[in-house]
Each structure stands twice: as C-alpha cells, then as structure tokens.
C-alpha atoms as a PDB file:
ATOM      1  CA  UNK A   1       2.953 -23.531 -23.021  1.00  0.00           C
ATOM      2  CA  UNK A   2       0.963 -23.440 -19.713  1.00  0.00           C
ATOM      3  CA  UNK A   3       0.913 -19.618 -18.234  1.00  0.00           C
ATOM      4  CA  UNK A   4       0.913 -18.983 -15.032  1.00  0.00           C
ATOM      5  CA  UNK A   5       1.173 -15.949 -12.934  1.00  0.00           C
ATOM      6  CA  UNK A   6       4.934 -14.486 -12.412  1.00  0.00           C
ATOM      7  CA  UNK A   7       4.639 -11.107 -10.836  1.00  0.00           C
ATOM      8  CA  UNK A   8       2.030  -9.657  -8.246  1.00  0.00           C
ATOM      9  CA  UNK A   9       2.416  -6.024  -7.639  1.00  0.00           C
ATOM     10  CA  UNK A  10       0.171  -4.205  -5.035  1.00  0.00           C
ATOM     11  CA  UNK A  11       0.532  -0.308  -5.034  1.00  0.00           C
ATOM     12  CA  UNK A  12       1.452   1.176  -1.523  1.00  0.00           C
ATOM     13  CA  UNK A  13       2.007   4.787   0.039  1.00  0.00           C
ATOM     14  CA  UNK A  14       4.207   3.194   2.277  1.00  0.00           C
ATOM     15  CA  UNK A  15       6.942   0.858   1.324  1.00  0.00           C
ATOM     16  CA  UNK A  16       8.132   0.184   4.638  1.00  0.00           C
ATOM     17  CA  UNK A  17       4.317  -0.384   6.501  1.00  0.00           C
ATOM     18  CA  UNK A  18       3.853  -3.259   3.675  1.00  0.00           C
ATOM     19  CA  UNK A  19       6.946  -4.377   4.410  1.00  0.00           C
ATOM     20  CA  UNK A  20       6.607  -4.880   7.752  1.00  0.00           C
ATOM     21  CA  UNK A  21       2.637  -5.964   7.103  1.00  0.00           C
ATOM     22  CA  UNK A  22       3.653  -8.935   4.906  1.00  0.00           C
ATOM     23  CA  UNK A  23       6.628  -9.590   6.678  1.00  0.00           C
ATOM     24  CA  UNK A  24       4.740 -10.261   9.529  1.00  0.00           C
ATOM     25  CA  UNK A  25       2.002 -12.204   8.382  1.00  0.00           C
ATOM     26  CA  UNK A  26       4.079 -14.357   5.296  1.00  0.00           C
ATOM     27  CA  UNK A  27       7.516 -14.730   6.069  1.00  0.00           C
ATOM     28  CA  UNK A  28       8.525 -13.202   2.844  1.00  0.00           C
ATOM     29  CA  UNK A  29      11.815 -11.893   1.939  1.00  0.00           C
ATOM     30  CA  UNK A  30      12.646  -8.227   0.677  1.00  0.00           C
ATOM     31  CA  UNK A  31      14.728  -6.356  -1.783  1.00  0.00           C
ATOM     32  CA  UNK A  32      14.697  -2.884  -2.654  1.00  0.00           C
ATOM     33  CA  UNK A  33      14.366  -2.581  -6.646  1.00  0.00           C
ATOM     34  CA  UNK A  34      15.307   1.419  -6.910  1.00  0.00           C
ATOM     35  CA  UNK A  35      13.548   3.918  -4.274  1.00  0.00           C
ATOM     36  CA  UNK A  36      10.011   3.739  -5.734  1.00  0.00           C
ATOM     37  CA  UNK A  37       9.529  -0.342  -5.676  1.00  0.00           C
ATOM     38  CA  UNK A  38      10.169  -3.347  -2.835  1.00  0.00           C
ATOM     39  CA  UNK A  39      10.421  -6.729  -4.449  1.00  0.00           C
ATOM     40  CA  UNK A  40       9.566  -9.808  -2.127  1.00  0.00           C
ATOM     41  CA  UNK A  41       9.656 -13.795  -2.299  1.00  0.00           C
ATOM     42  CA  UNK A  42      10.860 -16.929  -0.498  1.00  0.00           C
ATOM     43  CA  UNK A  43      14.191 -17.815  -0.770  1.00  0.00           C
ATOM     44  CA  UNK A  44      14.978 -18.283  -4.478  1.00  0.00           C
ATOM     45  CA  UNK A  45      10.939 -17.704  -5.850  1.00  0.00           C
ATOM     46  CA  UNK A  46      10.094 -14.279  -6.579  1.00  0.00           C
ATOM     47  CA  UNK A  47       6.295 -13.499  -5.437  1.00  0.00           C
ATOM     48  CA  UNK A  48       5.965  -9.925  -6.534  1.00  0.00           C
ATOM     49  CA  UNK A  49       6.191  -5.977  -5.599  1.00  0.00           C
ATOM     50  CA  UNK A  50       5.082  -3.425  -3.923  1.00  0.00           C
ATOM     51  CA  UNK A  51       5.510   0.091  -6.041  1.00  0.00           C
ATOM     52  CA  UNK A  52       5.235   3.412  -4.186  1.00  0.00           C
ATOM     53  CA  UNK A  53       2.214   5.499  -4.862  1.00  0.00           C
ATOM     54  CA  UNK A  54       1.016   9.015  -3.859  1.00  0.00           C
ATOM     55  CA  UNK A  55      -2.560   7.511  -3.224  1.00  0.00           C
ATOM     56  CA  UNK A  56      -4.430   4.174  -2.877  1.00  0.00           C
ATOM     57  CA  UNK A  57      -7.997   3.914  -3.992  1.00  0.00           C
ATOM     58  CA  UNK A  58      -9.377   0.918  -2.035  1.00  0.00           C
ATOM     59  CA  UNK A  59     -10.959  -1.590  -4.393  1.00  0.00           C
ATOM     60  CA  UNK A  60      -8.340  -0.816  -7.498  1.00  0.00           C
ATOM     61  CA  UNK A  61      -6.424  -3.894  -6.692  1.00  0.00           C
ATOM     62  CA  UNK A  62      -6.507  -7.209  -8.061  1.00  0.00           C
ATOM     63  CA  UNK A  63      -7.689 -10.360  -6.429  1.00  0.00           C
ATOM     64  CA  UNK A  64      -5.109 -12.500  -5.003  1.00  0.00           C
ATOM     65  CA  UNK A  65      -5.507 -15.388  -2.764  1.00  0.00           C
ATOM     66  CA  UNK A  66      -2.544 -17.023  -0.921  1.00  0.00           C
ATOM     67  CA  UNK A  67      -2.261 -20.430   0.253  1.00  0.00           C
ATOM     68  CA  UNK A  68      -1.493 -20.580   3.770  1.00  0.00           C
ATOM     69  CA  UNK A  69      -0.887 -23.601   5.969  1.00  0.00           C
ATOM     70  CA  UNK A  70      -2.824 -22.756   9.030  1.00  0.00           C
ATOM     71  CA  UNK A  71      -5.332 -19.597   8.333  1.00  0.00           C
ATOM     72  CA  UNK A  72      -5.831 -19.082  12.360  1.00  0.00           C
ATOM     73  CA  UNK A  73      -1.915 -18.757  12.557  1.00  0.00           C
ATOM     74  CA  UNK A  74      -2.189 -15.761   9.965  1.00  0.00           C
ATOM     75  CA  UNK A  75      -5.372 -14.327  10.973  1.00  0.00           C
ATOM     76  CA  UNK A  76      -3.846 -13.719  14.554  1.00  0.00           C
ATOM     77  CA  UNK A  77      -1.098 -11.921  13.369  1.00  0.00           C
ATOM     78  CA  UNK A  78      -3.740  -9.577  10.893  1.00  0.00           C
ATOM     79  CA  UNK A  79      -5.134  -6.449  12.856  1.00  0.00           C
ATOM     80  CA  UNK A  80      -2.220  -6.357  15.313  1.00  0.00           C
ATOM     81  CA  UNK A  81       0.126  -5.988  12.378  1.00  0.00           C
ATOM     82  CA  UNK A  82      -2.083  -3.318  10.840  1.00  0.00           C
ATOM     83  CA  UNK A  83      -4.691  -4.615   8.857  1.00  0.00           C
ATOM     84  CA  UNK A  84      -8.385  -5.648   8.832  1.00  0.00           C
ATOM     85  CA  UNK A  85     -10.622  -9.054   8.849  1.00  0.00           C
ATOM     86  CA  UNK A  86     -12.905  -8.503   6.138  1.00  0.00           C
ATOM     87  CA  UNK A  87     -14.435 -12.241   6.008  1.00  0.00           C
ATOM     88  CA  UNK A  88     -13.607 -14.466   8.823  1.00  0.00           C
ATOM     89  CA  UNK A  89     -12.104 -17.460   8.344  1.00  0.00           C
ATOM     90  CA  UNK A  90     -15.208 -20.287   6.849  1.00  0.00           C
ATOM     91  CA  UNK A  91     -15.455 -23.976   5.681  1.00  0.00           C
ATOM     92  CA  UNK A  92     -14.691 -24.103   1.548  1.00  0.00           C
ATOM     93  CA  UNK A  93     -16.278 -27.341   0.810  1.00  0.00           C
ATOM     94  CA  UNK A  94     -14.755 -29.498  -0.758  1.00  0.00           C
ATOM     95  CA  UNK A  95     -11.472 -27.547  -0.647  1.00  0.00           C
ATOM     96  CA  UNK A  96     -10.451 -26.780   3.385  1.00  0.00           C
ATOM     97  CA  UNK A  97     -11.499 -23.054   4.571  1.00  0.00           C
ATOM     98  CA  UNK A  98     -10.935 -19.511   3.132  1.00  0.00           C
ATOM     99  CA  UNK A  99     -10.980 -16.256   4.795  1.00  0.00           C
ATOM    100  CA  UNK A 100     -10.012 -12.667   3.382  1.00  0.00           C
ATOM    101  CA  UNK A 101      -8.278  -9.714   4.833  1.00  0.00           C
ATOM    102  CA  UNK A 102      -7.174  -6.417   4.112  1.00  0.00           C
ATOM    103  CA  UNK A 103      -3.643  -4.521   4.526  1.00  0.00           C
ATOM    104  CA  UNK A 104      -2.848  -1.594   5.854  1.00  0.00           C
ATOM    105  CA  UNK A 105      -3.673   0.391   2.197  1.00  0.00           C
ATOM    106  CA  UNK A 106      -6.536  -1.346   1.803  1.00  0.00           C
ATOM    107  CA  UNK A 107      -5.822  -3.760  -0.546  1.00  0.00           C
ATOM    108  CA  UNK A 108      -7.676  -6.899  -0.208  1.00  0.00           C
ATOM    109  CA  UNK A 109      -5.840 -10.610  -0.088  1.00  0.00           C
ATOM    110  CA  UNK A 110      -7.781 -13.992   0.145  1.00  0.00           C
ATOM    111  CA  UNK A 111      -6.668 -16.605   2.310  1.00  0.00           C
ATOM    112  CA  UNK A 112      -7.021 -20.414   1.371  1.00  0.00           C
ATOM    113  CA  UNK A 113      -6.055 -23.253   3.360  1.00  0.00           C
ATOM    114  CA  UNK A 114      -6.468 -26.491   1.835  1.00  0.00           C
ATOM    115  CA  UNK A 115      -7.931 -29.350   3.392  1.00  0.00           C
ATOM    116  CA  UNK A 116      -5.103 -32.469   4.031  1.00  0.00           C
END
C-alpha cells in the first residue's frame, strides 16, 4: 500500500483571515466542520483544515509545498492578501522554480512550479 498524505491542517487565530488568505491565493473551496475548524479542497478532493487556536507560534508548522501553475500569478496576489515573501520566486534545476511565502499567522508554505 503506497501512503500518501490525506489531511493538512495549519492552526489559525483567525478562521475567517485564512479563509480569505487561501481563498485568494488557491482557489480552494470551504466548509465549516463545527465552530473551532474550516475544512477546504477543490471540488470533490479534500486538501485539509484550518483549526482555531488561541495563539500561533511561528515556526511550529509543518512544511508544505503546493504545486502551482504559474508562481508569479500567486506571488502577486501574496502581501496584498495579507501575507509575506519569505524567498522570492528562483530557478529549481532540473525541476522549474520554487519560491516560499508566509500567511497571515505565520505559517510558512512552499511554492513549486514545475517546469513543462
């Protein structure tokens, strides 16, 4: 059985900032699971949550890089939408270009766009 990862969950003081954060940069879709938690995805796929917290300590969250088709497109949308450039976008040889950001709460998300 090949395992592969099912559920990413960043914590958040603010349900409806990350909301509105990832909504704006990823397109996903949004589901309240209870008052504490946000669920989001695409369409049918479920991506992850975001679970409400009374604090965020920068640097507690895991590593996750997302696969985006153009990483200018999402890097525009980045600081206006709340959050910060923490490496600028650069060439990934061999694989296209990376970049990483941060949201709102601090937590950090990679950015990969493969070469076609």
């Amino acid at each position: 059985m090949a395992y592969k990862v099912c559920h990413i969950e960043w914590l958040v003081t603010d349900l409806n900032q990350a909301q509105k954060f990832y909504g704006t940069l990823f397109d996903w879709e949004f589901k309240a699971f209870g008052e504490e938690m946000i669920v989001f995805g695409t369409g049918s796929e479920h991506i992850g949550g975001f679970m409400k917290a009374d604090e965020v300590v920068p640097g507690n969250s895991p590593s996750v890089w997302l696969e985006c088709a153009s990483i200018d497109e999402v890097m525009a949308k980045v600081e206006p939408a709340g959050g910060q450039i923490s490496v600028p976008k650069a060439p990934l040889p061999g694989v296209g270009f990376s970049a990483a950001i941060k949201d709102p709460e601090g937590n950090p998300i990679g950015l990969v766009e493969f070469a076609r």
